[in-house]
ModelCIF file with pLDDT and N, C-alpha, C, O atoms, coordinates in Angstrom:
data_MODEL
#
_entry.id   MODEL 
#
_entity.id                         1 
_entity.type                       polymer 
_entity.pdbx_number_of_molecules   1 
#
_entity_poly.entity_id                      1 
_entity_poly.type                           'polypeptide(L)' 
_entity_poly.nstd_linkage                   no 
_entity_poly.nstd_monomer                   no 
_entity_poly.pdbx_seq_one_letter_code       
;(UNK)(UNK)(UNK)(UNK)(UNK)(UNK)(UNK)(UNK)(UNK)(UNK)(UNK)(UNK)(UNK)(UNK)(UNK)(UNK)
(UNK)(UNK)(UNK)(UNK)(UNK)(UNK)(UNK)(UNK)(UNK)(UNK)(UNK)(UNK)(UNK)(UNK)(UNK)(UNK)
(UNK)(UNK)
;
_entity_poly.pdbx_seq_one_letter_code_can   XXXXXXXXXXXXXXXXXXXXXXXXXXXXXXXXXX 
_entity_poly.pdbx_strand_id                 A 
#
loop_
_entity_poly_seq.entity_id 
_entity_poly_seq.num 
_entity_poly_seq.mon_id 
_entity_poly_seq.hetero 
1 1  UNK n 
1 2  UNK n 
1 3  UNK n 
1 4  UNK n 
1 5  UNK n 
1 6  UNK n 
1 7  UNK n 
1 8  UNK n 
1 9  UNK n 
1 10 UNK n 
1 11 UNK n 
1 12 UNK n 
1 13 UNK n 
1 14 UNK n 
1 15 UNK n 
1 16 UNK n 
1 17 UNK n 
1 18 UNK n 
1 19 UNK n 
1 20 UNK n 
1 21 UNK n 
1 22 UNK n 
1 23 UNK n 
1 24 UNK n 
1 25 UNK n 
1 26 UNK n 
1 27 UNK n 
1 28 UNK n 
1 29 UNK n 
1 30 UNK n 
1 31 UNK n 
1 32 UNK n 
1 33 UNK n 
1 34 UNK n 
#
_struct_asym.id          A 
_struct_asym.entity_id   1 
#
loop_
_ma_qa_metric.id 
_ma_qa_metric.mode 
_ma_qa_metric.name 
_ma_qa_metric.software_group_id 
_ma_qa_metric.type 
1 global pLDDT . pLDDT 
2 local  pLDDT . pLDDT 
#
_ma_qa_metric_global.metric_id      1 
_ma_qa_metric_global.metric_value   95.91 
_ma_qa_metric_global.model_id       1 
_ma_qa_metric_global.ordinal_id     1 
#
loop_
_ma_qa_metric_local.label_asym_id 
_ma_qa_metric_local.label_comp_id 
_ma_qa_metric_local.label_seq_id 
_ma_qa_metric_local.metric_id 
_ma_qa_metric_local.metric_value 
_ma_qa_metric_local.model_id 
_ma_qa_metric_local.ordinal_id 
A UNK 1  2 98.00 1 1  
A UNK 2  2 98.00 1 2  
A UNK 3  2 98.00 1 3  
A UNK 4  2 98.00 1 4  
A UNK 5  2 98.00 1 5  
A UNK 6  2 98.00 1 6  
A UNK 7  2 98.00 1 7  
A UNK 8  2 98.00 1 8  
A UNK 9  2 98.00 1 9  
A UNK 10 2 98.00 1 10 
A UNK 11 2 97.00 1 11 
A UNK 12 2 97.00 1 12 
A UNK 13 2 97.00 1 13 
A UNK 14 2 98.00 1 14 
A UNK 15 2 98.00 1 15 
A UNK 16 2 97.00 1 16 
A UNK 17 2 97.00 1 17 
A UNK 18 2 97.00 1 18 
A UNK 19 2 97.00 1 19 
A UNK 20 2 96.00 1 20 
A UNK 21 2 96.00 1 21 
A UNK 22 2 96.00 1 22 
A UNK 23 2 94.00 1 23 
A UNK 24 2 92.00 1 24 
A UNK 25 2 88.00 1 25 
A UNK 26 2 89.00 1 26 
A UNK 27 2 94.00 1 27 
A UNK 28 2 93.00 1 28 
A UNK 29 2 94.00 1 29 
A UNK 30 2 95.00 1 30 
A UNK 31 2 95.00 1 31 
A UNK 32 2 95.00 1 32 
A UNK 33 2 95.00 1 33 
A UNK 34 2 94.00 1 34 
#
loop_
_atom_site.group_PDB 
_atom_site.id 
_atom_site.type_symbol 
_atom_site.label_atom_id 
_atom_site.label_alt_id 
_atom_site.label_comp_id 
_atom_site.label_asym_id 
_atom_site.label_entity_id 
_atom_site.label_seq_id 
_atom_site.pdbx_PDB_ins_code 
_atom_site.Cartn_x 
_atom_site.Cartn_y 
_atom_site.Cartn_z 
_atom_site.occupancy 
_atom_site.B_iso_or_equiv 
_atom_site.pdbx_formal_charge 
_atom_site.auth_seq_id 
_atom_site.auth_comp_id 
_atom_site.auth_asym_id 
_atom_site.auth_atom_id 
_atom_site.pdbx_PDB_model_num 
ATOM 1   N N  . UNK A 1 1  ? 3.351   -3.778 -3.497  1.00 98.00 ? 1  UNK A N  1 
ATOM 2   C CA . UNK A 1 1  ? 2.501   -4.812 -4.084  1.00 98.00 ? 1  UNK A CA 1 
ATOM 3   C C  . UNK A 1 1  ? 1.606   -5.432 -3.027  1.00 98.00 ? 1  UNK A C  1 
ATOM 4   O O  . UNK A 1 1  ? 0.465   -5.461 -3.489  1.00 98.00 ? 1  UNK A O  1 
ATOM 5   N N  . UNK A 1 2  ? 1.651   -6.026 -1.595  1.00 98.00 ? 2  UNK A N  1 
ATOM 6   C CA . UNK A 1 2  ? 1.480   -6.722 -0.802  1.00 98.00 ? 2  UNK A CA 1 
ATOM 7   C C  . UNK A 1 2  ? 0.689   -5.164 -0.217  1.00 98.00 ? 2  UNK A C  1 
ATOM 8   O O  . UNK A 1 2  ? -0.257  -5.760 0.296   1.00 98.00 ? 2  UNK A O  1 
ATOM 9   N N  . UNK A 1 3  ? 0.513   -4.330 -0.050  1.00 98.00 ? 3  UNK A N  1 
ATOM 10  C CA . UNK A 1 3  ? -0.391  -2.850 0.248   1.00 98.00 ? 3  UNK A CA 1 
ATOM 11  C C  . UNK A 1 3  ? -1.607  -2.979 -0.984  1.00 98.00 ? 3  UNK A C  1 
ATOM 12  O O  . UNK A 1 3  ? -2.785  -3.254 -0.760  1.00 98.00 ? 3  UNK A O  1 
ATOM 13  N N  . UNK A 1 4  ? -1.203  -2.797 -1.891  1.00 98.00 ? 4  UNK A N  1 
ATOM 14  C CA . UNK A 1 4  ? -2.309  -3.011 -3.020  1.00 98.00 ? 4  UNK A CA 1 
ATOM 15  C C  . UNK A 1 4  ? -3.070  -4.130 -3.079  1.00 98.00 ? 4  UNK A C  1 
ATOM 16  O O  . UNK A 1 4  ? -4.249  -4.036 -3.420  1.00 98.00 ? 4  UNK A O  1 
ATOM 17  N N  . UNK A 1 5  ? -2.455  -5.459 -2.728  1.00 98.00 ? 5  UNK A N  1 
ATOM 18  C CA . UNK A 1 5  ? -3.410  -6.292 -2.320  1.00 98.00 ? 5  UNK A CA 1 
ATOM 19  C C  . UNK A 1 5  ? -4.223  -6.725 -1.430  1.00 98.00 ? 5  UNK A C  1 
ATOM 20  O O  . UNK A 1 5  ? -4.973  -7.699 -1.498  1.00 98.00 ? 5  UNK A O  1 
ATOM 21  N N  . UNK A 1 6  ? -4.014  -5.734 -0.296  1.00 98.00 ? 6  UNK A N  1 
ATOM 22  C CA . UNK A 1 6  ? -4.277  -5.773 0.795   1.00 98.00 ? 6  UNK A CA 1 
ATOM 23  C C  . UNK A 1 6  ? -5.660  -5.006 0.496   1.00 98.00 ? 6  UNK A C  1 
ATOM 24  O O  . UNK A 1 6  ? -6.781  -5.321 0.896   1.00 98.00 ? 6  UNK A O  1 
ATOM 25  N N  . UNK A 1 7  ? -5.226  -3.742 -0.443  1.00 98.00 ? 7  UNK A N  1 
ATOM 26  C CA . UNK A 1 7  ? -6.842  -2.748 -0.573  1.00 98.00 ? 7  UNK A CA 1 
ATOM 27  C C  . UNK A 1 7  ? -7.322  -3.671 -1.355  1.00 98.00 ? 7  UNK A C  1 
ATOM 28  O O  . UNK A 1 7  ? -8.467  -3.821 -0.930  1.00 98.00 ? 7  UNK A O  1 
ATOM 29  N N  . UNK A 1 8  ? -7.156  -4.471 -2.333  1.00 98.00 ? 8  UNK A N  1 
ATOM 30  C CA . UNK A 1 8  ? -8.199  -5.148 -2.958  1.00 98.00 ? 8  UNK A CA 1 
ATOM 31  C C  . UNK A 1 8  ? -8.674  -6.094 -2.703  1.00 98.00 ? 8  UNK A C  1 
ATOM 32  O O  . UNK A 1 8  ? -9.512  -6.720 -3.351  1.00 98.00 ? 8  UNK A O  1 
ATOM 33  N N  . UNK A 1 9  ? -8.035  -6.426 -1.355  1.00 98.00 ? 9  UNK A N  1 
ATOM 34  C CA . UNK A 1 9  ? -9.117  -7.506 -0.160  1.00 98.00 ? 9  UNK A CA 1 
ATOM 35  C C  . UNK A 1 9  ? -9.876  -6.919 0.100   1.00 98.00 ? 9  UNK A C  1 
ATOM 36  O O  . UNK A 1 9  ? -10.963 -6.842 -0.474  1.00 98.00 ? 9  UNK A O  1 
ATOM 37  N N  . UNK A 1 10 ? -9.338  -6.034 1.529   1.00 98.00 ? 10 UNK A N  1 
ATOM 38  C CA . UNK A 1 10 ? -9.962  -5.766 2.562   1.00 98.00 ? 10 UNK A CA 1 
ATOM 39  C C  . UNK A 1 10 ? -10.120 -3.841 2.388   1.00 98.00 ? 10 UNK A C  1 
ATOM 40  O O  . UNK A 1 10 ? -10.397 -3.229 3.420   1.00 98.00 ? 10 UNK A O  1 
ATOM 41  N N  . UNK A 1 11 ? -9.969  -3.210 1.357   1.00 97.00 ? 11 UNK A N  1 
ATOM 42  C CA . UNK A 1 11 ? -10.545 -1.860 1.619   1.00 97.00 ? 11 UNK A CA 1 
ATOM 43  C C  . UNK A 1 11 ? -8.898  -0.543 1.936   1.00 97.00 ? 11 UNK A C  1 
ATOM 44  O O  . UNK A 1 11 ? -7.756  -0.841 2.284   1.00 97.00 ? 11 UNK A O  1 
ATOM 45  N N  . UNK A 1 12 ? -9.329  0.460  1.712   1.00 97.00 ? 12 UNK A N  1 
ATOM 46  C CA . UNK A 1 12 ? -7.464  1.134  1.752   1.00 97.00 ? 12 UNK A CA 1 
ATOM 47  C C  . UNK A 1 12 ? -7.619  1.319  2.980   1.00 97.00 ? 12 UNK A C  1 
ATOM 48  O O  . UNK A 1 12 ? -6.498  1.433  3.476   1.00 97.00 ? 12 UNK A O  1 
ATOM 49  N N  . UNK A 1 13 ? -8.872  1.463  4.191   1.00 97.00 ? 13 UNK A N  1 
ATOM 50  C CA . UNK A 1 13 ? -8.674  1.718  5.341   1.00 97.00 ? 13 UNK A CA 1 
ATOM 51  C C  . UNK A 1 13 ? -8.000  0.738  6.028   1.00 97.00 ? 13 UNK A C  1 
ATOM 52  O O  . UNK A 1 13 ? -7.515  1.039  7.119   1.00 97.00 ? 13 UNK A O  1 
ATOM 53  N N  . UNK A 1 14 ? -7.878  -0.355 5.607   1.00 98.00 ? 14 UNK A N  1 
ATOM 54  C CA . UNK A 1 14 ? -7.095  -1.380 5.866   1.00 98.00 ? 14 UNK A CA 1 
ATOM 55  C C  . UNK A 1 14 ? -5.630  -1.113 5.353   1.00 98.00 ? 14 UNK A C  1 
ATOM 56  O O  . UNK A 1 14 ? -4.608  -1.189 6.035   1.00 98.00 ? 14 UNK A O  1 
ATOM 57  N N  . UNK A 1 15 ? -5.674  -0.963 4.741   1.00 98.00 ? 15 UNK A N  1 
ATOM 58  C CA . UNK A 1 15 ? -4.242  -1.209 3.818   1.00 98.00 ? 15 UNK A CA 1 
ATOM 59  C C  . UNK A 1 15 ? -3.519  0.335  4.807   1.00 98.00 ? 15 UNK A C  1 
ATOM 60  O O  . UNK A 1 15 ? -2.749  0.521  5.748   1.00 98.00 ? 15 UNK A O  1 
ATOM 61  N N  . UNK A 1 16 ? -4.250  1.046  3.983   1.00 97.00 ? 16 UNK A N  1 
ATOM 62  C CA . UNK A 1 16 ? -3.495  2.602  5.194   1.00 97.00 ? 16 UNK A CA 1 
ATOM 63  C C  . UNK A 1 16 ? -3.137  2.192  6.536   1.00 97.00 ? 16 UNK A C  1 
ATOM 64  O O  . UNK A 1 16 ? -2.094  2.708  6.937   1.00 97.00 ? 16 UNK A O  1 
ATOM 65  N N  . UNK A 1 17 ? -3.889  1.169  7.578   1.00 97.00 ? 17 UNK A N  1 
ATOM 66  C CA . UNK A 1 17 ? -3.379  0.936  9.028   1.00 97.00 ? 17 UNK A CA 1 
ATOM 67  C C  . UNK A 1 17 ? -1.875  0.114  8.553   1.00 97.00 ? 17 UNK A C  1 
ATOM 68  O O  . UNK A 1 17 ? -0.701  0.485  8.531   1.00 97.00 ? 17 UNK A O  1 
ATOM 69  N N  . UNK A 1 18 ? -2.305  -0.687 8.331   1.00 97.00 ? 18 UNK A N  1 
ATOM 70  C CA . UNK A 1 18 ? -1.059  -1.464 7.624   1.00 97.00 ? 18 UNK A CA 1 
ATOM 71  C C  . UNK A 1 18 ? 0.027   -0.804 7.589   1.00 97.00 ? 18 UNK A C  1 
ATOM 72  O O  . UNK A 1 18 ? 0.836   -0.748 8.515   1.00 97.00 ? 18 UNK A O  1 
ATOM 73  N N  . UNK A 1 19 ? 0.140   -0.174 6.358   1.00 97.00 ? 19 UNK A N  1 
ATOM 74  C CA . UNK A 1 19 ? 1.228   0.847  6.044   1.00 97.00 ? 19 UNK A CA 1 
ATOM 75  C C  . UNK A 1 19 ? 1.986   2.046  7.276   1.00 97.00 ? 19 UNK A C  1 
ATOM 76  O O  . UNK A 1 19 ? 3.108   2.543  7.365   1.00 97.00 ? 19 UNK A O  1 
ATOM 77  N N  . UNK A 1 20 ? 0.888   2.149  7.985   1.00 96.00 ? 20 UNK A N  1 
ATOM 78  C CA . UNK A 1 20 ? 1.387   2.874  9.142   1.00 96.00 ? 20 UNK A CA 1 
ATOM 79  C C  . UNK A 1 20 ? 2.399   2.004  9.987   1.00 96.00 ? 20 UNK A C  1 
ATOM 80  O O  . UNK A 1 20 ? 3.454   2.488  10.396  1.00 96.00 ? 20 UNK A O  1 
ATOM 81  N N  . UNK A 1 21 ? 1.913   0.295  10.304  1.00 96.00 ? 21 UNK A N  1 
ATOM 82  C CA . UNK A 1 21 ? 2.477   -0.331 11.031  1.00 96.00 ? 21 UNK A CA 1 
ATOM 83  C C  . UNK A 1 21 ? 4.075   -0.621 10.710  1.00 96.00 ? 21 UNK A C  1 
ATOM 84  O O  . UNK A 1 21 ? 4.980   -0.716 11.538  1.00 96.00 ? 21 UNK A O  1 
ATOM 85  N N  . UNK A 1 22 ? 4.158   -0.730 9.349   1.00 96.00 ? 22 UNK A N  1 
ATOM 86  C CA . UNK A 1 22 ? 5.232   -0.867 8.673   1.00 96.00 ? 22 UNK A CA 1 
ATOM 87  C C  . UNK A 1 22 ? 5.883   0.195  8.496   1.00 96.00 ? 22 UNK A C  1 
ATOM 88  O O  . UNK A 1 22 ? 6.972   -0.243 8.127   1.00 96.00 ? 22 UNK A O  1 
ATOM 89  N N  . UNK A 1 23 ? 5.980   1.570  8.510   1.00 94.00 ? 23 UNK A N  1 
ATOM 90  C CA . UNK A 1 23 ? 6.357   2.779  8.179   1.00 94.00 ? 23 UNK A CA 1 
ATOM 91  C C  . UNK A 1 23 ? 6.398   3.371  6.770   1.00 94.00 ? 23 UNK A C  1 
ATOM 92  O O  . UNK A 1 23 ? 7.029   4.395  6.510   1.00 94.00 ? 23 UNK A O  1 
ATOM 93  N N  . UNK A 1 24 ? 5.741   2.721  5.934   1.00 92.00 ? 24 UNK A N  1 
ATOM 94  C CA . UNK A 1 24 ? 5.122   2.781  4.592   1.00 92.00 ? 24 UNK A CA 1 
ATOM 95  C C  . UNK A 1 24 ? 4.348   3.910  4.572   1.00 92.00 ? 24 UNK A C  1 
ATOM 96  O O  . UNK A 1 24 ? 3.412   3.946  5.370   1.00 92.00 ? 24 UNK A O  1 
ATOM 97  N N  . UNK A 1 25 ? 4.639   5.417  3.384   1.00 88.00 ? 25 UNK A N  1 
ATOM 98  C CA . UNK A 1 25 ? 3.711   6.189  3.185   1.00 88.00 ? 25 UNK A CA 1 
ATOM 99  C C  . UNK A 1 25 ? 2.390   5.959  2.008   1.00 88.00 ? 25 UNK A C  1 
ATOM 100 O O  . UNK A 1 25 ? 1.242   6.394  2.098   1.00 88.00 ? 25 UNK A O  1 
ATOM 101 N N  . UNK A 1 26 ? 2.887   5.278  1.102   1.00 89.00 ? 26 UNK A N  1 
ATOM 102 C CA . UNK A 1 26 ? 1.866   5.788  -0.062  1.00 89.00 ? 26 UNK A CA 1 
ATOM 103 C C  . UNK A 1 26 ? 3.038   4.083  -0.771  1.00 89.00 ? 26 UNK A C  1 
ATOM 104 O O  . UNK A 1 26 ? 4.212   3.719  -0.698  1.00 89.00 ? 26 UNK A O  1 
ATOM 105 N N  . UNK A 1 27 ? 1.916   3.644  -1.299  1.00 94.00 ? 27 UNK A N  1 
ATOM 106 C CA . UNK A 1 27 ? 2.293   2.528  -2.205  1.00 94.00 ? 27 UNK A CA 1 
ATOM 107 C C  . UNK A 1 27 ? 1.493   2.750  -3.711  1.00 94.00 ? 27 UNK A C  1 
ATOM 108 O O  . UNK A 1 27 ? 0.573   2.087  -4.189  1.00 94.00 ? 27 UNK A O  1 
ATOM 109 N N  . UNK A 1 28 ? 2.132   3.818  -4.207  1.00 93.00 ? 28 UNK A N  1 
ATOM 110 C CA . UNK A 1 28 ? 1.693   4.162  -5.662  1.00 93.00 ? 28 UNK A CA 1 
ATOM 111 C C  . UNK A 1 28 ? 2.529   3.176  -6.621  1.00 93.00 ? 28 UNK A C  1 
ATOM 112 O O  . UNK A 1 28 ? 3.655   2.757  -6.355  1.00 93.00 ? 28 UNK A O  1 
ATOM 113 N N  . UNK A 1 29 ? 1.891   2.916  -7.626  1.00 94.00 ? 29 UNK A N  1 
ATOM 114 C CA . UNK A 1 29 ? 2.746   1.977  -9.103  1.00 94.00 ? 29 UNK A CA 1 
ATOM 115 C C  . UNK A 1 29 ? 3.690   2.586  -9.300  1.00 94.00 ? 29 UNK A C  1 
ATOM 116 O O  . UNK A 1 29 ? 4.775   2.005  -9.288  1.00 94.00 ? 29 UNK A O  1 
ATOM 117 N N  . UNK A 1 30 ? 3.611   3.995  -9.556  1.00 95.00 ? 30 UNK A N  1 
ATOM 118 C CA . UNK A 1 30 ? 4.779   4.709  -9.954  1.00 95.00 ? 30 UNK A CA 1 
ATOM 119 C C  . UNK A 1 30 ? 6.087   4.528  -9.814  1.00 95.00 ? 30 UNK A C  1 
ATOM 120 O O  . UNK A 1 30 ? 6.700   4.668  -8.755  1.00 95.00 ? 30 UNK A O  1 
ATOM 121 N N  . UNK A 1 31 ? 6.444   4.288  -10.622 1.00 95.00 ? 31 UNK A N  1 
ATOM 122 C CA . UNK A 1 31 ? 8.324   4.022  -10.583 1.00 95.00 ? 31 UNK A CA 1 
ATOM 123 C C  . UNK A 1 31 ? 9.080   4.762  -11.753 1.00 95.00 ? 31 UNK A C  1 
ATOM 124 O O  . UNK A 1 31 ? 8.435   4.875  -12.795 1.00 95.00 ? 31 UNK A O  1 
ATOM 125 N N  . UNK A 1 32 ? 10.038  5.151  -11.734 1.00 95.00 ? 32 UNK A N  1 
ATOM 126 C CA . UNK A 1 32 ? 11.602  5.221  -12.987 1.00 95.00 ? 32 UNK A CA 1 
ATOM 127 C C  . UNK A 1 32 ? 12.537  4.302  -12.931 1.00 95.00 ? 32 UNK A C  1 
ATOM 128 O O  . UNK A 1 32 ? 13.658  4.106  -12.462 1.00 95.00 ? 32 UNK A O  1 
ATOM 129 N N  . UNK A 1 33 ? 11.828  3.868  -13.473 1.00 95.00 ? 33 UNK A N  1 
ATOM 130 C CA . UNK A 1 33 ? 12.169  2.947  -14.210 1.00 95.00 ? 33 UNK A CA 1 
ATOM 131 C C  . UNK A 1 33 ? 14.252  3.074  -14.679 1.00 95.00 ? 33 UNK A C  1 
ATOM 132 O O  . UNK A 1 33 ? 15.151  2.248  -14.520 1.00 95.00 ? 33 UNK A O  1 
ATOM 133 N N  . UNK A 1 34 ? 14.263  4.513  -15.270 1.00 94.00 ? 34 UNK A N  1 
ATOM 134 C CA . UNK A 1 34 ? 15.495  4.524  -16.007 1.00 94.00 ? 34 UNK A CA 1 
ATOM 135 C C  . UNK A 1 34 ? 16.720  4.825  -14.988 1.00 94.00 ? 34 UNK A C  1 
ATOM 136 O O  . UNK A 1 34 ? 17.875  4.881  -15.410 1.00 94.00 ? 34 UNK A O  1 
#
């Protein structure tokens, strides 16, 4: 959530450094839910 808002600040080239810093690959919605 806090990755996604980050691209809808500041851009995914942002958000992608980010995610690197944190060890975060991919912050897709996608979940199962079940």
């Amino acid at each position: 959530m806090m990755l996604t808002l980050i691209e809808a600040i500041a851009g995914r080239g942002k958000a992608e450094a980010v995610a690197r810093t944190i060890g975060q690959g991919g912050w897709s919605a996608g979940h199962d839910s079940g």
